[in-house]
Protein backbone atom coordinates (compact mmCIF):
# COMPACT_ATOMS: atom_id res chain seq x y z
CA UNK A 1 13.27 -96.56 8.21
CA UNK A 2 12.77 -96.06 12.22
CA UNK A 3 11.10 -98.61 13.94
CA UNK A 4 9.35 -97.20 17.39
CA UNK A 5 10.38 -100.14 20.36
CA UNK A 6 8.09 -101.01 22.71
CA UNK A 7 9.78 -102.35 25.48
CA UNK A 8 6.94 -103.05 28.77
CA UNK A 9 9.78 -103.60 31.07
CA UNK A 10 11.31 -100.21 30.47
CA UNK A 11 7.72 -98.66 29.58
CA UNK A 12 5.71 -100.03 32.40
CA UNK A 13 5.94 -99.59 36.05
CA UNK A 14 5.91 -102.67 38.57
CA UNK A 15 2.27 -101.77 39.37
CA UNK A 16 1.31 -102.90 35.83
CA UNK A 17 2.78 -105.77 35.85
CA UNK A 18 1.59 -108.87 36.72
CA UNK A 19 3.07 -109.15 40.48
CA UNK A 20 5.52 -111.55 41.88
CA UNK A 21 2.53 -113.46 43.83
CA UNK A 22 0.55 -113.90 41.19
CA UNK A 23 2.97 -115.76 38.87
CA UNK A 24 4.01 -117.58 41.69
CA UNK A 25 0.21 -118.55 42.21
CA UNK A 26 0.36 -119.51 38.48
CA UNK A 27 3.49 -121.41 38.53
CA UNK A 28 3.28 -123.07 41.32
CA UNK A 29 -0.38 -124.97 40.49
CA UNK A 30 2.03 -127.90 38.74
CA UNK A 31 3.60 -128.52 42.38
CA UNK A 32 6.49 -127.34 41.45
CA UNK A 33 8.15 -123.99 43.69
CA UNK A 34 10.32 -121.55 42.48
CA UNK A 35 12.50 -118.94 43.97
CA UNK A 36 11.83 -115.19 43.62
CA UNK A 37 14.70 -114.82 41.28
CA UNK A 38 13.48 -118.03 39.00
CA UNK A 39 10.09 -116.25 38.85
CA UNK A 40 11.46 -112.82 38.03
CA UNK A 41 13.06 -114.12 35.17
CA UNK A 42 10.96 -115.76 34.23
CA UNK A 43 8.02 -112.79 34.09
CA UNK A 44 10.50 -111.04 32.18
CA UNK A 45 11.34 -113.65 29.33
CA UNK A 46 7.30 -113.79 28.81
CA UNK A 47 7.48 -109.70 28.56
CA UNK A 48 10.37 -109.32 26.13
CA UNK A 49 8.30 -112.24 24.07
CA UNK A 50 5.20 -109.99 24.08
CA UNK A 51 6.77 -107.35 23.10
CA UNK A 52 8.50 -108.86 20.23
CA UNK A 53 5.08 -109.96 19.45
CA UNK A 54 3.91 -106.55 19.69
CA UNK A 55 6.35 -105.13 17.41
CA UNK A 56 5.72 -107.56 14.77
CA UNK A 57 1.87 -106.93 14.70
CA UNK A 58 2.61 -103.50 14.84
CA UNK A 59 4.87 -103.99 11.81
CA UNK A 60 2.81 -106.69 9.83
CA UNK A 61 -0.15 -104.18 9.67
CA UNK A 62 0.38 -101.02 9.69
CA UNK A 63 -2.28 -98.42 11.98
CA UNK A 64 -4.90 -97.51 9.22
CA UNK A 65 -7.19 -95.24 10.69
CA UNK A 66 -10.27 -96.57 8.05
CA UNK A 67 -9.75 -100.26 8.99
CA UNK A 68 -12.81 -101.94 11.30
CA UNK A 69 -10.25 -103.69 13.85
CA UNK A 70 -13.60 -105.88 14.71
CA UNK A 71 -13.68 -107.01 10.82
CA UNK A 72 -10.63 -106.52 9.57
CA UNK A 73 -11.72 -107.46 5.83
CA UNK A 74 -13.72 -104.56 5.68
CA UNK A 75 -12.64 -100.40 5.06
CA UNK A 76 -14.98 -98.22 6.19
């Protein structure tokens, strides 16, 4: 069996990913400041977790093109 990676940091280009300011922005509501290279790793932690998450959805239920993604109980 092949399972298709999705990895957003390889996939996605820096202009669709949430920017450097605004995770600073984020962060630093607590008070607390972080350097450049704290918040870059951080960004990219968080994106490797999504797309983990990603590939387990993706794996758990499997694309079926008669399945209402709005109620997923009921096959159209």
């Amino acid at each position: 069996m092949v399972i298709f990676t999705f990895d957003p940091l390889r996939h996605f280009n820096s202009v669709l990913m949430v920017s450097l300011d605004q995770c600073r922005q984020i962060l630093e509501k607590s008070g607390r400041s972080y350097s450049d290279e704290q918040i870059v790793k951080m960004r990219e932690f968080l994106y490797k977790m999504a797309s983990i998450d990603y590939q387990l959805f993706k794996l758990a239920k499997p694309y079926d093109k008669d399945s209402n993604n709005l109620h997923p109980g009921l096959d159209r």
